[in-house]
N, C-alpha and C. Protein backbone atom coordinates (compact mmCIF):
# COMPACT_ATOMS: atom_id res chain seq x y z
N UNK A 1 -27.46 60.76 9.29
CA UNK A 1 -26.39 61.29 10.12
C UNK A 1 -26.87 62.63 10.71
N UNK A 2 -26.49 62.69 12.07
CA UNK A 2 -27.63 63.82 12.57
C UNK A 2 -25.98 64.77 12.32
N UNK A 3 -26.01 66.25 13.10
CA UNK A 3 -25.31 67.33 13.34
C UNK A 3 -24.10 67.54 13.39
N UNK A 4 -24.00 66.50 14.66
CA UNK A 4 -23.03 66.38 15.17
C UNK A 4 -22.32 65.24 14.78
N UNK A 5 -22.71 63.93 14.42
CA UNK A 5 -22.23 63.08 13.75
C UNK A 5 -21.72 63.77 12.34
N UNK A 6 -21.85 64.62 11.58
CA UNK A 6 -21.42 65.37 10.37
C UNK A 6 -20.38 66.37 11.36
N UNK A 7 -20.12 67.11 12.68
CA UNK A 7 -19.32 68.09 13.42
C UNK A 7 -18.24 66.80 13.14
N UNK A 8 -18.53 65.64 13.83
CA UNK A 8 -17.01 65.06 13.96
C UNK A 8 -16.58 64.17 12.67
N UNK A 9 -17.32 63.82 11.88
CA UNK A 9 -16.25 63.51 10.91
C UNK A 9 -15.57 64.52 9.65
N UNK A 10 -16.25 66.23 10.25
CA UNK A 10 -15.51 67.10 8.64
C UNK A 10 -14.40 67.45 9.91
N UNK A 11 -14.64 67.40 11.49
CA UNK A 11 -13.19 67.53 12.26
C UNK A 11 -12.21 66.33 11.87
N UNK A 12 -12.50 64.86 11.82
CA UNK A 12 -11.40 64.39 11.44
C UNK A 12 -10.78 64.93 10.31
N UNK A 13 -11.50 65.34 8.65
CA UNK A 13 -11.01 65.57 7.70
C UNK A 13 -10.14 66.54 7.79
N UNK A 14 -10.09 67.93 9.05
CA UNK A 14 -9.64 68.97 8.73
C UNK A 14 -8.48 69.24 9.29
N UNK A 15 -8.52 68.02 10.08
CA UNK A 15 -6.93 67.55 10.56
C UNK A 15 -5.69 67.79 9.82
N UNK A 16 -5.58 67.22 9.02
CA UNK A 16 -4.71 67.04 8.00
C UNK A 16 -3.77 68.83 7.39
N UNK A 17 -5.40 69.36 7.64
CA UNK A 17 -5.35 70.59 6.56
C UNK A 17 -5.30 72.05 7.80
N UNK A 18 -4.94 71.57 9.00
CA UNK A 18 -4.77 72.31 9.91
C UNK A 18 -3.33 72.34 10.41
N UNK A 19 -2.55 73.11 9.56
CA UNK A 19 -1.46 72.90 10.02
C UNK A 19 -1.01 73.29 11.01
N UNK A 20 -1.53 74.68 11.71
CA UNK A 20 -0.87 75.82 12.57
C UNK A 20 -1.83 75.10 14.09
N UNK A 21 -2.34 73.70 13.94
CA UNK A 21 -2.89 73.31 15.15
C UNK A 21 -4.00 74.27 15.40
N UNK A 22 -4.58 74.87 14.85
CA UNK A 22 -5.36 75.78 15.33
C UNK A 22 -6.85 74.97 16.15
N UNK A 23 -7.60 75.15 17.33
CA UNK A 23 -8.54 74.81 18.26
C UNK A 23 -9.70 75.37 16.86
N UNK A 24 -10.10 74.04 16.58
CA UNK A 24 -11.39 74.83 15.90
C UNK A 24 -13.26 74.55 16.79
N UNK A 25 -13.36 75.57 16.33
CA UNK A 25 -14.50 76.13 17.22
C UNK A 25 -15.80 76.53 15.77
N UNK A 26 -16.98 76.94 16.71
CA UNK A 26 -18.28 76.84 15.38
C UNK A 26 -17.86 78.30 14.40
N UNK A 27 -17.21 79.20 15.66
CA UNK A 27 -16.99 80.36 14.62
C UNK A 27 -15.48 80.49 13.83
N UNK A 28 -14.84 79.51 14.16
CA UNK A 28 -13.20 79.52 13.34
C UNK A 28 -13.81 79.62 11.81
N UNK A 29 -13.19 80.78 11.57
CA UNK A 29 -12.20 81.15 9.88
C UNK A 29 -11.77 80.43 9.49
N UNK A 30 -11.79 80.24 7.57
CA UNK A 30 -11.12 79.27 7.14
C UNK A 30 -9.90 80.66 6.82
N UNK A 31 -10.21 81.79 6.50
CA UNK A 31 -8.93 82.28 5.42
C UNK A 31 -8.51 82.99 6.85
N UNK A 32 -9.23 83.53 7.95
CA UNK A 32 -8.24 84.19 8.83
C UNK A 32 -7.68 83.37 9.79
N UNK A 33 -8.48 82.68 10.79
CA UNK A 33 -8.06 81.52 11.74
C UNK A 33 -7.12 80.62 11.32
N UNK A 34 -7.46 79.87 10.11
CA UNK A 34 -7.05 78.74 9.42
C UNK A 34 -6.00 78.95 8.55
N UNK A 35 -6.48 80.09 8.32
CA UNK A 35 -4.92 80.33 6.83
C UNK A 35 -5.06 79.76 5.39
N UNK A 36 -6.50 79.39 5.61
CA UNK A 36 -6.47 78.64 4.19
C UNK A 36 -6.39 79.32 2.85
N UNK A 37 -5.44 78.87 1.86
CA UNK A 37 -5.14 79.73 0.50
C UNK A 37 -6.41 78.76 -0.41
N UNK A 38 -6.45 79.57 -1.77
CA UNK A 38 -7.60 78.69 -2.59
C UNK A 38 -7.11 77.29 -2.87
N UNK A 39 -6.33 76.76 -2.71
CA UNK A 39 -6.18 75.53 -3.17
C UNK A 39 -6.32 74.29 -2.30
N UNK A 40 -5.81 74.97 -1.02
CA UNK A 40 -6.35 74.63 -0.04
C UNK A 40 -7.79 73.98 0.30
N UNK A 41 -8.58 74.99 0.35
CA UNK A 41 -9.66 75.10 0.36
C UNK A 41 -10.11 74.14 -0.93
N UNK A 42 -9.49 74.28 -1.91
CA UNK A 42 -10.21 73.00 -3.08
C UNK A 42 -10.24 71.65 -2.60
N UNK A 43 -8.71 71.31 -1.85
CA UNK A 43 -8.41 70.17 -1.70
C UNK A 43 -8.80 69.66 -0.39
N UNK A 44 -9.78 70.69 0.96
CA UNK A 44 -10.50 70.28 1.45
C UNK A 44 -11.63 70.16 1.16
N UNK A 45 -12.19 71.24 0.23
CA UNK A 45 -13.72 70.35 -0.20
C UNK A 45 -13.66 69.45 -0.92
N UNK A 46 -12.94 69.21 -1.60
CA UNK A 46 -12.75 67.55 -2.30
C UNK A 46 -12.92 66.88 -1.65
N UNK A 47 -12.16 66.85 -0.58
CA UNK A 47 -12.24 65.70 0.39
C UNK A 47 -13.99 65.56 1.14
N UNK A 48 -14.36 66.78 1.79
CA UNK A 48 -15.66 66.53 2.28
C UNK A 48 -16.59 66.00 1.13
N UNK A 49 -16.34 66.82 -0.04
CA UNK A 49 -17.40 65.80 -1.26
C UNK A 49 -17.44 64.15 -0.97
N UNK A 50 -15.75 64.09 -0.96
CA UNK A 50 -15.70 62.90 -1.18
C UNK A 50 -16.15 61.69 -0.28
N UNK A 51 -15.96 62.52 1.32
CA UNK A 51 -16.78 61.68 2.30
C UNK A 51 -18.00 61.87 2.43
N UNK A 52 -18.49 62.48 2.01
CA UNK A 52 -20.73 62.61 1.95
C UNK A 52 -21.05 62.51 1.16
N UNK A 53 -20.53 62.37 -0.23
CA UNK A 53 -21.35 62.32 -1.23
C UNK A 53 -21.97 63.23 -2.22
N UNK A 54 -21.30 64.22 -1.34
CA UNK A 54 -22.45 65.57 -1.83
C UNK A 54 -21.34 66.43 -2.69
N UNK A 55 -22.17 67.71 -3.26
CA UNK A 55 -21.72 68.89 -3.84
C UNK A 55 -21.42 69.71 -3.28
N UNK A 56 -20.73 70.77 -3.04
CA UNK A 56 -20.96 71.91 -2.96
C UNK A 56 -20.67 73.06 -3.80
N UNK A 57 -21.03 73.98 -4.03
CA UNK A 57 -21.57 74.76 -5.37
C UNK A 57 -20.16 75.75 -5.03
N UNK A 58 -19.51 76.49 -6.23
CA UNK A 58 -18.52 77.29 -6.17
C UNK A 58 -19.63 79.04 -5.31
N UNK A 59 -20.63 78.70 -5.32
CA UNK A 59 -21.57 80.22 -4.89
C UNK A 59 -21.72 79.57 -3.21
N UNK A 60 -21.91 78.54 -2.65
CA UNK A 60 -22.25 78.03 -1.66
C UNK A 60 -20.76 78.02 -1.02
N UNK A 61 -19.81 77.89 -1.61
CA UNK A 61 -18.43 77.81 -0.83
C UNK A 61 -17.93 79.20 -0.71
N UNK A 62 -18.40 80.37 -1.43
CA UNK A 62 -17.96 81.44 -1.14
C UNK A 62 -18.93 82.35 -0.10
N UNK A 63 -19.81 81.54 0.46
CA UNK A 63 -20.84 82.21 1.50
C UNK A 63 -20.64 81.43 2.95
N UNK A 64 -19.18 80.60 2.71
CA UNK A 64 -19.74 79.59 3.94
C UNK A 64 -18.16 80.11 3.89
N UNK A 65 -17.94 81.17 5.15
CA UNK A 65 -16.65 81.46 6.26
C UNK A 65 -15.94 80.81 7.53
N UNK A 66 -17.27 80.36 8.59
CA UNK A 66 -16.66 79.42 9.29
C UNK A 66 -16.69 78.41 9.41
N UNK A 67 -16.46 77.47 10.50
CA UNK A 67 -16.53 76.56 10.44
C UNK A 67 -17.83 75.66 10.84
N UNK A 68 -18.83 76.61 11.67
CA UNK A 68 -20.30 75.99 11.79
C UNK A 68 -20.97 76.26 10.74
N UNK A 69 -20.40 77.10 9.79
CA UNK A 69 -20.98 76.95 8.46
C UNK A 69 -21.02 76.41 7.61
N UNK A 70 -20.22 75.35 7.36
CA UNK A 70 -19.69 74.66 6.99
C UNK A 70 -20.40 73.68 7.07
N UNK A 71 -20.45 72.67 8.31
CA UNK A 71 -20.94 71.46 9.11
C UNK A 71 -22.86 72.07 8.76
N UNK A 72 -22.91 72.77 9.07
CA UNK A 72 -24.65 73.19 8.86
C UNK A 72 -24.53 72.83 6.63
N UNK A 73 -23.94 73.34 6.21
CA UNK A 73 -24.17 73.31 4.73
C UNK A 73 -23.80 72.27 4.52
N UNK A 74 -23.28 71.24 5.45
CA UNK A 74 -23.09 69.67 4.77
C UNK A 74 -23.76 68.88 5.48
N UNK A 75 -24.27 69.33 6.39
CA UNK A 75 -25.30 68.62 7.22
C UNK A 75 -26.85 68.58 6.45
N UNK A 76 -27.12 69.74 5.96
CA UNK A 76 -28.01 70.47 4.92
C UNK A 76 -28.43 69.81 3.45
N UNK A 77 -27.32 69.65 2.79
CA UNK A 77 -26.46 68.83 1.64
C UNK A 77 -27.03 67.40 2.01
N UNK A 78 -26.89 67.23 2.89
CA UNK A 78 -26.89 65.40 3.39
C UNK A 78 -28.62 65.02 3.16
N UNK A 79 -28.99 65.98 3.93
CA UNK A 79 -31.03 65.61 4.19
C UNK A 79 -31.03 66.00 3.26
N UNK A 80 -30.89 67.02 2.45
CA UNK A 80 -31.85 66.95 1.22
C UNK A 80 -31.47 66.08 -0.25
N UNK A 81 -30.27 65.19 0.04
CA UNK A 81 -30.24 64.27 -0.74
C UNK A 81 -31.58 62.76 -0.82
């Protein structure tokens, strides 16, 4: 799965978890843009685990703010499986 094929399916996931409609973009915020509280945020990385397969580390989720950071660290996650 190349880049952008990983851009549009963590956008479908974040649907759900976007309540305020917010336009997300490579530099959208999860806690300022987004509003996301910690549980939040659990119950969307659950979900991305759960569609790739992958991990992400409680040290790797507290270094990854937006949202191209995100898609790059699961894009990342993916090849080196």
């Amino acid at each position: 799965m190349d880049r952008a094929e990983t851009d549009q399916t963590i956008r479908r996931l974040i649907e759900p978890f976007n309540k305020k409609g917010v336009e997300i973009a490579e530099g959208t915020t999860f806690a300022g843009d987004l509003e996301f509280d910690s549980l939040t945020v659990m119950d969307f990385v659950a979900a991305i685990e759960d569609e790739f397969d992958v991990i992400i580390s409680m040290n790797q989720q507290a270094e990854i703010e937006t949202y191209g950071q995100l898609v790059d660290a699961v894009h990342k996650l993916q090849a080196d499986r």
